[in-house]
PDB file of N, CA and C in Angstrom:
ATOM      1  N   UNK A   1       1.237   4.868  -4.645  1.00  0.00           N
ATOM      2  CA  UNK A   1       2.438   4.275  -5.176  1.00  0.00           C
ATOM      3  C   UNK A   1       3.457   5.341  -5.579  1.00  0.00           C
ATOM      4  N   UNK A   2       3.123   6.423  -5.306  1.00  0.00           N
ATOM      5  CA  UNK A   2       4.163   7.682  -5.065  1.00  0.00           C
ATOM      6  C   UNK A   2       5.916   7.151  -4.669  1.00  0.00           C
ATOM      7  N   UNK A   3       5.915   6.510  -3.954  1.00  0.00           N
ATOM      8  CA  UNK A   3       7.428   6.408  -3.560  1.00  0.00           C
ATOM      9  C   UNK A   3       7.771   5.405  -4.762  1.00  0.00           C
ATOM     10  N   UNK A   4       7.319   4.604  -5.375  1.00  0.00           N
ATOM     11  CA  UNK A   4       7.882   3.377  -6.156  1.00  0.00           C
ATOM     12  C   UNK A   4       8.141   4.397  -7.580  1.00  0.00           C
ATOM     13  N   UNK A   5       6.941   5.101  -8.102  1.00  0.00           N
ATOM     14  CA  UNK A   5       6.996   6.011  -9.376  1.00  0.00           C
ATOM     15  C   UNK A   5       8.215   7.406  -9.368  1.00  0.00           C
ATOM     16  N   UNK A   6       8.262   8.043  -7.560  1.00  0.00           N
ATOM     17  CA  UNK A   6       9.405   8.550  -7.952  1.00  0.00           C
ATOM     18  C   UNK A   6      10.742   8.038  -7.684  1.00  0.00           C
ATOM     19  N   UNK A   7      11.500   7.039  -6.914  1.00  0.00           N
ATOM     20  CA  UNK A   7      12.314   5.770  -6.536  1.00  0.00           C
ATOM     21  C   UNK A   7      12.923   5.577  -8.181  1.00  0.00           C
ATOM     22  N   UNK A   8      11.852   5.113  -9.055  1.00  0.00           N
ATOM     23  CA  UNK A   8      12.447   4.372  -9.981  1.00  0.00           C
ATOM     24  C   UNK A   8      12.731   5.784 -11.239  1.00  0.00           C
ATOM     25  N   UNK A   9      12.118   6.895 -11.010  1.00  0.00           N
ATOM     26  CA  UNK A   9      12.439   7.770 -12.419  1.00  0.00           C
ATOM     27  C   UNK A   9      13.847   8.094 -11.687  1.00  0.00           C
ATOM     28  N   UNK A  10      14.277   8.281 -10.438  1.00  0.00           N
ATOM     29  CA  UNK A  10      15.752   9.038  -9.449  1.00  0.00           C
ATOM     30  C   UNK A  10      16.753   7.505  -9.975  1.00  0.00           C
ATOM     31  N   UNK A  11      16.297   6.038  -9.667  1.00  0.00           N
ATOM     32  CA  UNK A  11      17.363   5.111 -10.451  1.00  0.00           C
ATOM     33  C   UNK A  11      17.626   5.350 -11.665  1.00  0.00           C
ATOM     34  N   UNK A  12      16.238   5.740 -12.895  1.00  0.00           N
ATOM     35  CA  UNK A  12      16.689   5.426 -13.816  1.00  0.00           C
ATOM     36  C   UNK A  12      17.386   6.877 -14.758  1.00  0.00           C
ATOM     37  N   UNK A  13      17.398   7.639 -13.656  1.00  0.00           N
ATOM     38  CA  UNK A  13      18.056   9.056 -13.932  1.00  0.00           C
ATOM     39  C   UNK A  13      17.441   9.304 -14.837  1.00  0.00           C
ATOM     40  N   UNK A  14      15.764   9.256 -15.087  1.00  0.00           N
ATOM     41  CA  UNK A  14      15.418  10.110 -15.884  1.00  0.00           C
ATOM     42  C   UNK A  14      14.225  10.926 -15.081  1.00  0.00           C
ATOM     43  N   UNK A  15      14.304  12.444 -15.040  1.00  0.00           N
ATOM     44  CA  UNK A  15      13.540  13.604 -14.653  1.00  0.00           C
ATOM     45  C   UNK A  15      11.742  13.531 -14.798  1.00  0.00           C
ATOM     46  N   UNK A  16      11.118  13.197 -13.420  1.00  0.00           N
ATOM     47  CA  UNK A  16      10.013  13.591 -13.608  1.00  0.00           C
ATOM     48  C   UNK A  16       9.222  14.639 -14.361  1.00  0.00           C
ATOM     49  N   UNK A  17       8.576  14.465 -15.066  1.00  0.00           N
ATOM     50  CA  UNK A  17       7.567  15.370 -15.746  1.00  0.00           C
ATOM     51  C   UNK A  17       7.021  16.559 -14.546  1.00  0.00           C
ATOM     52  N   UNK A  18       7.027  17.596 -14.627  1.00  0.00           N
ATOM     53  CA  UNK A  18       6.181  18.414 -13.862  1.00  0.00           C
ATOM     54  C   UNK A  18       4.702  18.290 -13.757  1.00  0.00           C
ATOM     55  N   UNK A  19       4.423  17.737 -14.939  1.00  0.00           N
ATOM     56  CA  UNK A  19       3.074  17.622 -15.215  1.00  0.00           C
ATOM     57  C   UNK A  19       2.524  16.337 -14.065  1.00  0.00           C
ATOM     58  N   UNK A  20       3.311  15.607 -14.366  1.00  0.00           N
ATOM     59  CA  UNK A  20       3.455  13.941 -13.393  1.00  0.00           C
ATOM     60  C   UNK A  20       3.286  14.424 -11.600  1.00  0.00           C
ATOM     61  N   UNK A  21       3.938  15.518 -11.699  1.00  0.00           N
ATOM     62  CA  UNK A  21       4.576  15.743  -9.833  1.00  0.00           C
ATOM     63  C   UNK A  21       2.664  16.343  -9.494  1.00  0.00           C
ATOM     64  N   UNK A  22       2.579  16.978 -10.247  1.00  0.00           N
ATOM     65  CA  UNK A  22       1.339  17.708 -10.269  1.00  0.00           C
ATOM     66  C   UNK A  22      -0.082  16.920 -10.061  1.00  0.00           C
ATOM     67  N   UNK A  23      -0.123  15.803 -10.835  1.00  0.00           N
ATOM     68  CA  UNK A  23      -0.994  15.274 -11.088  1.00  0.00           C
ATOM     69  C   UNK A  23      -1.240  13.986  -9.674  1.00  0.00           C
ATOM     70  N   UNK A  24       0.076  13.645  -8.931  1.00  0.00           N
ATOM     71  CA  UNK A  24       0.715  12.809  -7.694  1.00  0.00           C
ATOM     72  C   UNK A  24      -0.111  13.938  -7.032  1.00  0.00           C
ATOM     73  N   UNK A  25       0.145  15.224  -6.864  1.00  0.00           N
ATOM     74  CA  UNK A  25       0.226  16.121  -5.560  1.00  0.00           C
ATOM     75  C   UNK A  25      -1.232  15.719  -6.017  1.00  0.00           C
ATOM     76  N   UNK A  26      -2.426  16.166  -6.649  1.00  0.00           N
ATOM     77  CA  UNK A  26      -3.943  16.148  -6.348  1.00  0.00           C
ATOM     78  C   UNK A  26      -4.295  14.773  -6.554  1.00  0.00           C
ATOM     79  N   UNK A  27      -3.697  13.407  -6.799  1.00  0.00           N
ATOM     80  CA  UNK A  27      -4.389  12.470  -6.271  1.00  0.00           C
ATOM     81  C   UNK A  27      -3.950  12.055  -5.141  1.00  0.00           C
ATOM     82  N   UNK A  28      -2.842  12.875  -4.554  1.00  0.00           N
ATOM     83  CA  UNK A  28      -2.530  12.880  -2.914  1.00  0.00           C
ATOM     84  C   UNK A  28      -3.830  12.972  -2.199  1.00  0.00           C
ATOM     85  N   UNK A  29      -3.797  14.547  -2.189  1.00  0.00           N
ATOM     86  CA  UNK A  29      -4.264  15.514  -1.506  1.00  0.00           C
ATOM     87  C   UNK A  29      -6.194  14.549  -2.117  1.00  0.00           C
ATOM     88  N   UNK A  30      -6.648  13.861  -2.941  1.00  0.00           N
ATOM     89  CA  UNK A  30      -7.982  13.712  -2.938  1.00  0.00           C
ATOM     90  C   UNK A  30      -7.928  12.187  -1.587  1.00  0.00           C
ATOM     91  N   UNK A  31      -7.134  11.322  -2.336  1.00  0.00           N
ATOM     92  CA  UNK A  31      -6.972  10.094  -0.969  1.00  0.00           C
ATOM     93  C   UNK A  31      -6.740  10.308   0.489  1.00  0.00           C
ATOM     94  N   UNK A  32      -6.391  11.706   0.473  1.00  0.00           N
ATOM     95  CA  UNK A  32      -5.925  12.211   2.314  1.00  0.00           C
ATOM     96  C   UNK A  32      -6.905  12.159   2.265  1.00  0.00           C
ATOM     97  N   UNK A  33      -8.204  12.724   1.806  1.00  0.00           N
ATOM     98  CA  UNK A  33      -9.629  13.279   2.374  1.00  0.00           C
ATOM     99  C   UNK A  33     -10.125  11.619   2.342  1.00  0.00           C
ATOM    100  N   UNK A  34     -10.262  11.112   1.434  1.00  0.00           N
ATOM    101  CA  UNK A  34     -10.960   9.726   1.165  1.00  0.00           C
ATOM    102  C   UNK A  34     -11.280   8.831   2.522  1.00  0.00           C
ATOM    103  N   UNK A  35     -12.036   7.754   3.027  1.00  0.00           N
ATOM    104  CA  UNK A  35     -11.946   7.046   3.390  1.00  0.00           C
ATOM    105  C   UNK A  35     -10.859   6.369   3.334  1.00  0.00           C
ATOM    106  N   UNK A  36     -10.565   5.770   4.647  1.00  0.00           N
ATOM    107  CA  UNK A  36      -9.304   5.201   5.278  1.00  0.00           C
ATOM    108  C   UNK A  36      -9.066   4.247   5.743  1.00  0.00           C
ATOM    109  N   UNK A  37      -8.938   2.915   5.664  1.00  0.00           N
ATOM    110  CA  UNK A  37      -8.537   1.770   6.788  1.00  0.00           C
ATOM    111  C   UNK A  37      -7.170   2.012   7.311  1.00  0.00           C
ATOM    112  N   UNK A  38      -6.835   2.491   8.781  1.00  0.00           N
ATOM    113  CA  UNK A  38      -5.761   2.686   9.103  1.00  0.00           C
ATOM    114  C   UNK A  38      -5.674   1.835  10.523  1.00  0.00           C
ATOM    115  N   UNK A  39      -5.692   0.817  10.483  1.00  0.00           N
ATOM    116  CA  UNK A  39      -5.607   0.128  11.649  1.00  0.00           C
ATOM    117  C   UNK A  39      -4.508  -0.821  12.150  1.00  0.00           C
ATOM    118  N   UNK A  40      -3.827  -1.403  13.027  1.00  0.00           N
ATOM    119  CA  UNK A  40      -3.108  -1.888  13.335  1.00  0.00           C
ATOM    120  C   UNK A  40      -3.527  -3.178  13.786  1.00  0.00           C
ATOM    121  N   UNK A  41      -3.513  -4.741  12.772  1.00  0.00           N
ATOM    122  CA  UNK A  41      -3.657  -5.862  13.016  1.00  0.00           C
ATOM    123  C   UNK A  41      -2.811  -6.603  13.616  1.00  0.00           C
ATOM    124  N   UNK A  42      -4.043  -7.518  15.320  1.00  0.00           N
ATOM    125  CA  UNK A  42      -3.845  -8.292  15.889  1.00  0.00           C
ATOM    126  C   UNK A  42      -3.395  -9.841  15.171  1.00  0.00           C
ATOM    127  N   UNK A  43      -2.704 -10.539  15.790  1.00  0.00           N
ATOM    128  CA  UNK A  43      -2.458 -12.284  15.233  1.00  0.00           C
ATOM    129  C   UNK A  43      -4.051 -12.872  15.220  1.00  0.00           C
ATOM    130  N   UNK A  44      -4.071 -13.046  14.222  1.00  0.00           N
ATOM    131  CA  UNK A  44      -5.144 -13.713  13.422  1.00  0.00           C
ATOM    132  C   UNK A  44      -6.077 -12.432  12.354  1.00  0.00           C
ATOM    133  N   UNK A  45      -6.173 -11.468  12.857  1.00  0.00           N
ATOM    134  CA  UNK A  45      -6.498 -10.792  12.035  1.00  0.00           C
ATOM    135  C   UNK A  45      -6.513 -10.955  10.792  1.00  0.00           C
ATOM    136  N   UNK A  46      -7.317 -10.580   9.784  1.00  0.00           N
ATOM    137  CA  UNK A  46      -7.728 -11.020   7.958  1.00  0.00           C
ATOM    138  C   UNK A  46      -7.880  -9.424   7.972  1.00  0.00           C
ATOM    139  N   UNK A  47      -7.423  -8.772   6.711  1.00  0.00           N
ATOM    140  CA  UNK A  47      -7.755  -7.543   5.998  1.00  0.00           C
ATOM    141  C   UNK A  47      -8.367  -8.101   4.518  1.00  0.00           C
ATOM    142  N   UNK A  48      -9.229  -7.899   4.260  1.00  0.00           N
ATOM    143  CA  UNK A  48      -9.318  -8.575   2.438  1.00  0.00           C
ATOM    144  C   UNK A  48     -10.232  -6.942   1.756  1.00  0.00           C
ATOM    145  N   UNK A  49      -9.364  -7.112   0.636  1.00  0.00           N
ATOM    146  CA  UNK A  49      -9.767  -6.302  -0.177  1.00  0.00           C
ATOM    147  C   UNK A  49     -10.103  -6.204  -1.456  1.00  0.00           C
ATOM    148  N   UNK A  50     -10.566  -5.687  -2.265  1.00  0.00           N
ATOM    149  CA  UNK A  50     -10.700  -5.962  -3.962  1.00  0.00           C
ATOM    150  C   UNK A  50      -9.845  -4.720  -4.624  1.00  0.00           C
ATOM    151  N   UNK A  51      -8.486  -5.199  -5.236  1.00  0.00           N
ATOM    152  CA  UNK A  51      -8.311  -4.334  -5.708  1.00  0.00           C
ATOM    153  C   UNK A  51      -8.402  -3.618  -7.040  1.00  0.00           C
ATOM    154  N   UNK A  52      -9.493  -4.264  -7.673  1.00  0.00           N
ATOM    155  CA  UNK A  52     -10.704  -3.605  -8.839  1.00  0.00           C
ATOM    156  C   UNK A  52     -10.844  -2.695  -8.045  1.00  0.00           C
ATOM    157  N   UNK A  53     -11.374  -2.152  -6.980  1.00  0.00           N
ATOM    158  CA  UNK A  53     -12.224  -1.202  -6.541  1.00  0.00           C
ATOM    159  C   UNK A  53     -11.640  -0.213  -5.739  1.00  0.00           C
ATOM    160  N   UNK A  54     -10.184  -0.687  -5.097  1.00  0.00           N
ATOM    161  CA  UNK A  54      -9.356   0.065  -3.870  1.00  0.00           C
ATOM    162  C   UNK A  54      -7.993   0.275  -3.982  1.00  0.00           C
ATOM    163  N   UNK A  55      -7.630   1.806  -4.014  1.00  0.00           N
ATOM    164  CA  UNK A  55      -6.399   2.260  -3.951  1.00  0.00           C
ATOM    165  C   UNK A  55      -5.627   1.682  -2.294  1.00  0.00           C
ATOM    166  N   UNK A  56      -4.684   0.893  -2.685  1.00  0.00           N
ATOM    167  CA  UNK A  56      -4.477   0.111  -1.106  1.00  0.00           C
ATOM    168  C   UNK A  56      -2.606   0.196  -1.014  1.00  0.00           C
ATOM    169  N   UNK A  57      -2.485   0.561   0.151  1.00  0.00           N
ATOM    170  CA  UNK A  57      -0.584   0.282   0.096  1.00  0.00           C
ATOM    171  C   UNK A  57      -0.677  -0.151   1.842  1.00  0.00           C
ATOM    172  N   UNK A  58       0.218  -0.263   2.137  1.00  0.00           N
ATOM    173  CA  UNK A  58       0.742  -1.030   3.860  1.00  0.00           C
ATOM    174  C   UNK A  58       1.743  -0.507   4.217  1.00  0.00           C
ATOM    175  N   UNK A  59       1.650  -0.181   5.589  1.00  0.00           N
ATOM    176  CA  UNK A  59       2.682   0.255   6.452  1.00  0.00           C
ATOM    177  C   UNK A  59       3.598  -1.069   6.379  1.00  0.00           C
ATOM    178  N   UNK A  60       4.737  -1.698   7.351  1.00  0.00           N
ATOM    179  CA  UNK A  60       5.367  -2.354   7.123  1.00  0.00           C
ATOM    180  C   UNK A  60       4.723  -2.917   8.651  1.00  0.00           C
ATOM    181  N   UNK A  61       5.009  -4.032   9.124  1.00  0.00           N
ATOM    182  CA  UNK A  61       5.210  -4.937  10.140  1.00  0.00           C
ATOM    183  C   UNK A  61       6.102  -5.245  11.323  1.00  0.00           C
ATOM    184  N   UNK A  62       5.809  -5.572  12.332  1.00  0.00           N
ATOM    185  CA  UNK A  62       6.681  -5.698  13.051  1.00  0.00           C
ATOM    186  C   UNK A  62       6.684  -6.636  14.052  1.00  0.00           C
ATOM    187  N   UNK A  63       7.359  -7.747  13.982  1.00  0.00           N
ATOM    188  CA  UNK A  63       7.617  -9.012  15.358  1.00  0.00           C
ATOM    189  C   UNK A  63       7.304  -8.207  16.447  1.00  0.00           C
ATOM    190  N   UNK A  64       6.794  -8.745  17.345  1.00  0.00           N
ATOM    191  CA  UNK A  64       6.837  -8.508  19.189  1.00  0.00           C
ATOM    192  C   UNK A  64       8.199  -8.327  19.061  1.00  0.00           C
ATOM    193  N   UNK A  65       8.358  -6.610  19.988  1.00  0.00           N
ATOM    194  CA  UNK A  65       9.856  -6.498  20.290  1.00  0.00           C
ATOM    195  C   UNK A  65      10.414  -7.155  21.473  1.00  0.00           C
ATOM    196  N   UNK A  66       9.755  -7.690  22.102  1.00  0.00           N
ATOM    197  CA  UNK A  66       9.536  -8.587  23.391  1.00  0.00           C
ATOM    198  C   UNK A  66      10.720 -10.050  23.455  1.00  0.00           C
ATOM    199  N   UNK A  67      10.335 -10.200  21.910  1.00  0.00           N
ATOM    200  CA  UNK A  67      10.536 -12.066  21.271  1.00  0.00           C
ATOM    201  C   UNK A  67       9.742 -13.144  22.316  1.00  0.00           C
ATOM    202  N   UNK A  68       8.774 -12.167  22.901  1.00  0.00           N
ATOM    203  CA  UNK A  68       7.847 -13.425  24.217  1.00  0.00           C
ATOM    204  C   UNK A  68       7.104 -14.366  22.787  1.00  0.00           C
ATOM    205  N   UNK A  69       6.380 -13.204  22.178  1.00  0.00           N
ATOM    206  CA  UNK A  69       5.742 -13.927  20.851  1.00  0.00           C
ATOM    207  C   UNK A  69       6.261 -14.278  19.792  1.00  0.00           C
ATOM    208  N   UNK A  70       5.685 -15.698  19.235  1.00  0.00           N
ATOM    209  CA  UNK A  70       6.204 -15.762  17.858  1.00  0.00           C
ATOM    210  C   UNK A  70       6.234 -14.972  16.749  1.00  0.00           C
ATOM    211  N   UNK A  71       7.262 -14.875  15.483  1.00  0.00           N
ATOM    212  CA  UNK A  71       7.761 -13.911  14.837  1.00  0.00           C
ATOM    213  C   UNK A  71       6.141 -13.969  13.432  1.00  0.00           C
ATOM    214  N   UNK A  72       5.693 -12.732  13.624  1.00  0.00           N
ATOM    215  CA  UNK A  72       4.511 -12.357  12.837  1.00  0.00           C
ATOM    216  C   UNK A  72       4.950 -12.806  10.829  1.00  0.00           C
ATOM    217  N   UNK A  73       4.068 -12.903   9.998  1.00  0.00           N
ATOM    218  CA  UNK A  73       4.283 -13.126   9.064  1.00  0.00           C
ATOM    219  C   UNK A  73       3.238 -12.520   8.217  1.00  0.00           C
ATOM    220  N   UNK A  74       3.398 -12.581   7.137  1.00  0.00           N
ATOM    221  CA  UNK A  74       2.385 -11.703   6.013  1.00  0.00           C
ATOM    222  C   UNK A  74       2.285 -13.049   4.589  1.00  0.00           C
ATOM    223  N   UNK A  75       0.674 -13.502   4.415  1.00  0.00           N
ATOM    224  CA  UNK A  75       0.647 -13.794   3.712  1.00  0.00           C
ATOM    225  C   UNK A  75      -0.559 -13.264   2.590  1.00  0.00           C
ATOM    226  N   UNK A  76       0.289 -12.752   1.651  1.00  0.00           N
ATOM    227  CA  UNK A  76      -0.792 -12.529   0.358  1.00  0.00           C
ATOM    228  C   UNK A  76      -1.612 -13.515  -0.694  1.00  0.00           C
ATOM    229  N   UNK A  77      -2.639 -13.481  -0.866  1.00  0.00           N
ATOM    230  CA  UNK A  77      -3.366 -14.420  -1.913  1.00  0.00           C
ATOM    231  C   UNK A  77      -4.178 -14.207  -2.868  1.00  0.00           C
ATOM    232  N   UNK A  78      -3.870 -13.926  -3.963  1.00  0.00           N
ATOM    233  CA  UNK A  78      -4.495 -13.566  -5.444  1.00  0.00           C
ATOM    234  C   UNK A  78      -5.968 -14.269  -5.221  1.00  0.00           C
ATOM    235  N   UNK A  79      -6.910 -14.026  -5.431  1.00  0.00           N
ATOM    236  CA  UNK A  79      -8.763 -14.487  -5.783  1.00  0.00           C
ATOM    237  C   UNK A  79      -8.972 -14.593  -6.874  1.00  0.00           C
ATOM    238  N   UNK A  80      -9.108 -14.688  -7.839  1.00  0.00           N
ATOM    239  CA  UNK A  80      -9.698 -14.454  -9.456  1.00  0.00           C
ATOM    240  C   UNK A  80     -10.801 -14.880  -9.315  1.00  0.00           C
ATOM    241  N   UNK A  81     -12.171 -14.605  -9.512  1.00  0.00           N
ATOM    242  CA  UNK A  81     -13.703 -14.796  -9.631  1.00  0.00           C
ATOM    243  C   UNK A  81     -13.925 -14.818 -11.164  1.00  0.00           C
ATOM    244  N   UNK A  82     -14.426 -16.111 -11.421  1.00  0.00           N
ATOM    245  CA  UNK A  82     -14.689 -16.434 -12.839  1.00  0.00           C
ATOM    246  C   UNK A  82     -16.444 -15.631 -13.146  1.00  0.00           C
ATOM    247  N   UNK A  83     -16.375 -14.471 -13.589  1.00  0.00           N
ATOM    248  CA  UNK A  83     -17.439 -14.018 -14.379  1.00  0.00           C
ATOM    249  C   UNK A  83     -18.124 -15.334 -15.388  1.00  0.00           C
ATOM    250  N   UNK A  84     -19.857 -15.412 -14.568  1.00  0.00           N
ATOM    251  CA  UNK A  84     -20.202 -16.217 -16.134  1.00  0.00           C
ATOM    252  C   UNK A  84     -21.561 -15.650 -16.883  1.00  0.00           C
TER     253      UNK A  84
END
């Protein structure tokens, strides 16, 4: 979430911490090494994840540049699992 944390300190014109830039650069550099889902989903395709457990962000999407196929869509859905 690097682009959203520095995005919003550059709107709100207030100066990242050095300490902050520092601390971004080595949980960079540990998630480059990490395990990866980097795949590019077909129509129908499901990705599901828990994000208790997974640092997760998304490339963006893209319609068939074709327009042969219908225009792709993204739907997200919250789970909550009632602990008993």
């Amino acid at each position: 979430m690097r682009y959203w944390i520095e995005s919003g300190h550059e709107k709100a014109e207030v100066p990242m911490s050095p300490l902050l830039t520092i601390a971004m650069d080595f949980l960079d550099q540990a998630l480059n090494k990490a395990c990866i889902f980097d795949e590019c989903l077909q129509r129908g395709d499901l990705a599901y994840c828990n994000n208790v457990l997974r640092a997760h962000a998304r490339k963006s999407f893209k319609s068939d540049p074709t327009g042969q196929a219908p225009p792709r869509f993204m739907v997200r859905a919250w789970i909550q699992v009632e602990n008993k």
